[in-house]
N, C-alpha and C. Protein backbone atom coordinates (compact mmCIF):
# COMPACT_ATOMS: atom_id res chain seq x y z
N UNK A 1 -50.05 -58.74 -68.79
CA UNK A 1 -51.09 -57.85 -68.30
C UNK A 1 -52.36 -58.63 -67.96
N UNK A 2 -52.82 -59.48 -68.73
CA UNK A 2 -53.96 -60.66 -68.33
C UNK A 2 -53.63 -61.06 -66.83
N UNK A 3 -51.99 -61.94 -67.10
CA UNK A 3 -52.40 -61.94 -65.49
C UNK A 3 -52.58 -61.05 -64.55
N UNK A 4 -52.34 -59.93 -64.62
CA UNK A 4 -52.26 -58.98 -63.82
C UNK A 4 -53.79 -58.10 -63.42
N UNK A 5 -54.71 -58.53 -64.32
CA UNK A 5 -55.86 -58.63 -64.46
C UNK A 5 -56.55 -59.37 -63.65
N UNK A 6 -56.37 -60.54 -63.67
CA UNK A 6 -57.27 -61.54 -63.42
C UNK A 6 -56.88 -62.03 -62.05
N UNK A 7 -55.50 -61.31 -61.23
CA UNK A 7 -54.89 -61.35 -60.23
C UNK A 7 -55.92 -59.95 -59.58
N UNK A 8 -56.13 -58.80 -59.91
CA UNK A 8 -56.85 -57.93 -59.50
C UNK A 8 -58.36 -58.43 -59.42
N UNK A 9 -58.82 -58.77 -60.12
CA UNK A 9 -60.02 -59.75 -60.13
C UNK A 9 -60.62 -60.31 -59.02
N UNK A 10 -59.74 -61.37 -58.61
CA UNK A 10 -59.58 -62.32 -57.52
C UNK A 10 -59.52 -61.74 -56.45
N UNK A 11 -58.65 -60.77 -56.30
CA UNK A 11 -58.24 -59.92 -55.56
C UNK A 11 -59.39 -59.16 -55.06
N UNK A 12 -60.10 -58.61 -55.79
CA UNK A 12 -61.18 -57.82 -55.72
C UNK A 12 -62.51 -58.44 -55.19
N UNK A 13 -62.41 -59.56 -55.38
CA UNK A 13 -63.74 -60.67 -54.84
C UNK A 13 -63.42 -60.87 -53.40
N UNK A 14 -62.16 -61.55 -52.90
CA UNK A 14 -61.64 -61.92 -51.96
C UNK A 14 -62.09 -60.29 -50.58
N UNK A 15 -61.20 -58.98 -51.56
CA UNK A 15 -61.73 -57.94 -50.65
C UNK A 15 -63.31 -57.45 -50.47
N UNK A 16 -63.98 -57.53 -51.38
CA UNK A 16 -65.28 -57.54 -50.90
C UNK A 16 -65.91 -58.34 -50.00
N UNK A 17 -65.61 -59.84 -50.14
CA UNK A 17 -66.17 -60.97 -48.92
C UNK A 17 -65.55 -60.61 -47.60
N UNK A 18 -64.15 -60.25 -47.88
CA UNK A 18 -63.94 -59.79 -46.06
C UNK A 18 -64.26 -58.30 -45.70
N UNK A 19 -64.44 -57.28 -46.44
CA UNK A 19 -65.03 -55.81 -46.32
C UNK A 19 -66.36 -56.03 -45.81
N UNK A 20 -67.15 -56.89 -46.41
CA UNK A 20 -68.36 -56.74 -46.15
C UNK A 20 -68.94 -57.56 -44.66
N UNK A 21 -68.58 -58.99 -44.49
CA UNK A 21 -68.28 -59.33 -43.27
C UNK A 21 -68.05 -58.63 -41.94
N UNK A 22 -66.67 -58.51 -41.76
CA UNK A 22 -66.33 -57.73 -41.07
C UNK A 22 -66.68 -55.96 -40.61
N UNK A 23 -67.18 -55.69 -41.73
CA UNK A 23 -68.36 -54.76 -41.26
C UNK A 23 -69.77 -54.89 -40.77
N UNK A 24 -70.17 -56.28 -41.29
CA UNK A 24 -71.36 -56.96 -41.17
C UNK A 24 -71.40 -57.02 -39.58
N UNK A 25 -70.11 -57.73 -39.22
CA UNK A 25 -69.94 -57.75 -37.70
C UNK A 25 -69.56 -57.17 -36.67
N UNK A 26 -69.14 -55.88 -36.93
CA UNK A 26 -68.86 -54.25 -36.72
C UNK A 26 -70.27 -53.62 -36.02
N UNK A 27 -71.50 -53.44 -37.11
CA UNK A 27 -72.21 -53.11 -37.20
C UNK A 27 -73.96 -53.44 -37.43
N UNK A 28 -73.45 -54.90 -37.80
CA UNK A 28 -74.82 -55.80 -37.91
C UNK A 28 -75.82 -54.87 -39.01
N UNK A 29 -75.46 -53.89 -39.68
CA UNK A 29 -76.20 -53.74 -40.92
C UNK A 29 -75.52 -53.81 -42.10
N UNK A 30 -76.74 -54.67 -42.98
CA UNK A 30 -76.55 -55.04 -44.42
C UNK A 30 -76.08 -53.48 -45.13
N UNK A 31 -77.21 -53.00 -44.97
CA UNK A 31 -76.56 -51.23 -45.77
C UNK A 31 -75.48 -50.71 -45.47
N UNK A 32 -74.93 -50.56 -44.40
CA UNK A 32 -73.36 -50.26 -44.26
C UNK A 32 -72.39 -50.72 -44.67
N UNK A 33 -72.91 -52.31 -44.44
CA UNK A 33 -72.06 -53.64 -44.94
C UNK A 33 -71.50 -53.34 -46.60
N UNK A 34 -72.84 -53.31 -47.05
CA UNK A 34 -72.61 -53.11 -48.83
C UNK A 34 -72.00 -52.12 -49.01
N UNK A 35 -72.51 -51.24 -48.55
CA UNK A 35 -71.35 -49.91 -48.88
C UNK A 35 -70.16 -49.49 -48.99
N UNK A 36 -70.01 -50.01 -47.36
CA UNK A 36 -68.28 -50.23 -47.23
C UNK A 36 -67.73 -51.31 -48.53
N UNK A 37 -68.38 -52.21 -48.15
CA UNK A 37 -67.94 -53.55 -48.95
C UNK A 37 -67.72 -52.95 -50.80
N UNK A 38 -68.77 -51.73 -51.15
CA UNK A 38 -68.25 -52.06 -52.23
C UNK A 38 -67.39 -50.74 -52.79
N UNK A 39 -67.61 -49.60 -52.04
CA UNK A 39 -66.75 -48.52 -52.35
C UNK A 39 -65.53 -48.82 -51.95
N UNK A 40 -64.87 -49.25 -50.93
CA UNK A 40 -63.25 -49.52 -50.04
C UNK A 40 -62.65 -50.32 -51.02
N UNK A 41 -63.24 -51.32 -51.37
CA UNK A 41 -62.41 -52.25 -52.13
C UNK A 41 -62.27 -52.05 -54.13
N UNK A 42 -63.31 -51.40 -54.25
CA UNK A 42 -62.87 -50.72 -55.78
C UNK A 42 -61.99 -49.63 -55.61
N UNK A 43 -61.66 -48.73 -54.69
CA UNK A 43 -61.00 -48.06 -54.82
C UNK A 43 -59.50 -48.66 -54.50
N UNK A 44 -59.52 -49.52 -53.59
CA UNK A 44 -58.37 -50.16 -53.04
C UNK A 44 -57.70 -51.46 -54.12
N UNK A 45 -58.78 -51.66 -54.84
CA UNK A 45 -58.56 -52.51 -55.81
C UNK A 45 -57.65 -51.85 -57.06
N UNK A 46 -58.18 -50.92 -57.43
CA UNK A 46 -56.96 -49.57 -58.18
C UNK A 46 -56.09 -49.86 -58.01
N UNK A 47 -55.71 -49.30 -56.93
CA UNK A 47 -54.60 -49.22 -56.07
C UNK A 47 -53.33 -50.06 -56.31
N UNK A 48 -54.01 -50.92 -56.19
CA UNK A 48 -53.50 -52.77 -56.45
C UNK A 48 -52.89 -52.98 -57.62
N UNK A 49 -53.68 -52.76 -58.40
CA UNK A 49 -53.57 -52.60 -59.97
C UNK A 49 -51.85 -51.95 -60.13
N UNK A 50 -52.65 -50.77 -59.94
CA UNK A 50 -50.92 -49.67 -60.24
C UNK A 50 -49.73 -50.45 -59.25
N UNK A 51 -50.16 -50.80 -57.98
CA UNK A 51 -48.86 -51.05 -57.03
C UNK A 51 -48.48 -52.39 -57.94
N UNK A 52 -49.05 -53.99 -58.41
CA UNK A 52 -48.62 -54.83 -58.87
C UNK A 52 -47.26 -54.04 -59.90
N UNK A 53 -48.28 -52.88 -61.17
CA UNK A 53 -47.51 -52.54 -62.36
C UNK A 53 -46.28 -52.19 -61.86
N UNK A 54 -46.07 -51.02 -60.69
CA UNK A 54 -44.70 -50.32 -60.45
C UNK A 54 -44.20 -51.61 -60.04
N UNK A 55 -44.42 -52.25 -59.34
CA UNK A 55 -43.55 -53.62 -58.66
C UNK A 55 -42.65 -54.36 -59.71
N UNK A 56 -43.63 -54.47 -60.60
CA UNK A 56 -42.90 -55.70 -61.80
C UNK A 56 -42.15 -53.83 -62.54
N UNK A 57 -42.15 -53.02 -62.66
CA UNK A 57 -41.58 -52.34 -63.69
C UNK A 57 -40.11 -52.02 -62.60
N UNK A 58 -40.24 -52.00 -60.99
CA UNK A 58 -39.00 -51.88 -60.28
C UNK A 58 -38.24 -53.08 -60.35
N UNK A 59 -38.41 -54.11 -60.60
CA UNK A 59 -37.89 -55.26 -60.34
C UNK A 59 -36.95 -55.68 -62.13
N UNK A 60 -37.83 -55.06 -62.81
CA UNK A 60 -37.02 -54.78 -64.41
C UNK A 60 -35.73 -54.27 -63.97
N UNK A 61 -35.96 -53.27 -63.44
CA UNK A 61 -34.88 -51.88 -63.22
C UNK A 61 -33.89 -52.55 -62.62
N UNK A 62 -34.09 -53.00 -61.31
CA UNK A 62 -32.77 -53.61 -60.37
C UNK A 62 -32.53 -55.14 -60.86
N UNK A 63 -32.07 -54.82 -61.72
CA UNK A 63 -32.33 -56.83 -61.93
C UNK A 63 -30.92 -56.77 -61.36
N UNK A 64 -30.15 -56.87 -60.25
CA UNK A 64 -28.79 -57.09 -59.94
C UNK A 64 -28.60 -58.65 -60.29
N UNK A 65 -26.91 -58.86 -60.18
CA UNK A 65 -26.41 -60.05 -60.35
C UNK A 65 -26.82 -60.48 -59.24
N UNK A 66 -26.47 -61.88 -59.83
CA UNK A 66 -26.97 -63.31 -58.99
C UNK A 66 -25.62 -63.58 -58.41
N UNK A 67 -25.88 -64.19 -57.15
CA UNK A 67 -24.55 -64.38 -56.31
C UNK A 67 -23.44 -65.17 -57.35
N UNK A 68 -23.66 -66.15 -58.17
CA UNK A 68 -22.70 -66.60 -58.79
C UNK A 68 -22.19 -65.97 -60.01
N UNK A 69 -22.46 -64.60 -60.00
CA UNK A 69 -22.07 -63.46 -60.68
C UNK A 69 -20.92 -62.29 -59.70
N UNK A 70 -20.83 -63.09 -59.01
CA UNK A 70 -20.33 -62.20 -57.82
C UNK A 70 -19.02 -62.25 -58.27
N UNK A 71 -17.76 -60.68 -58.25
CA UNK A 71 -16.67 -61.09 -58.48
C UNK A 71 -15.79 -61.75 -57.17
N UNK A 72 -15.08 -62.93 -57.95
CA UNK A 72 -14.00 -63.60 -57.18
C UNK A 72 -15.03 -65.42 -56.61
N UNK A 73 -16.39 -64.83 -57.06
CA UNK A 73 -16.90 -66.38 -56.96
C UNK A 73 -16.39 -67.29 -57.56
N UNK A 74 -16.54 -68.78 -57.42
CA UNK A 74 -15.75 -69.89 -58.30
C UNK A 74 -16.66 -69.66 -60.01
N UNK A 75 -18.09 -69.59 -59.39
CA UNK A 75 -18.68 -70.53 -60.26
C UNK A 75 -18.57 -69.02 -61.56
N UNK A 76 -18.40 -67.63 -60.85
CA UNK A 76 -18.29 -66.35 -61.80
C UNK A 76 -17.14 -66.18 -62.70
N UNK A 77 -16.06 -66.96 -62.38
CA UNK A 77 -15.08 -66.66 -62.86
C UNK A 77 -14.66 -67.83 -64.21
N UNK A 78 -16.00 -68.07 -64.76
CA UNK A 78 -15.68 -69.13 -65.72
C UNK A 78 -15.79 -67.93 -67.35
């Protein structure tokens, strides 16, 4: 969960420097800039959060075999 933290974190810095920019240059005002920059990306930053959690909790779920689990493989049939 730390990393998953500190991956949102990063995450969250990275989307503010380009939110705010790119609105910066949209619009050429600082007040819009900040705004956008800081409501879009906390909320989108959430977001992030939960989508990482379901990701790693789907990837639990399907853990399928590995090709050399495959029946009739050489290396499966030991």
């Amino acid at each position: 969960m730390t990393r998953d933290l500190t991956k949102t974190a990063t995450f969250a810095a990275l989307h503010f420097t380009v939110g705010f920019t790119v609105t910066y240059l949209f619009t050429g005002s600082v007040a819009i800039a900040t705004g956008v920059a800081l409501v879009e990306p906390m909320v989108n930053t959430v977001v992030f959060f939960f989508h990482e959690r379901a990701w790693k909790r789907a990837e639990g779920r399907t853990a399928a075999p590995g090709w050399k689990d495959a029946p009739g493989h050489p290396a499966g049939a030991v």
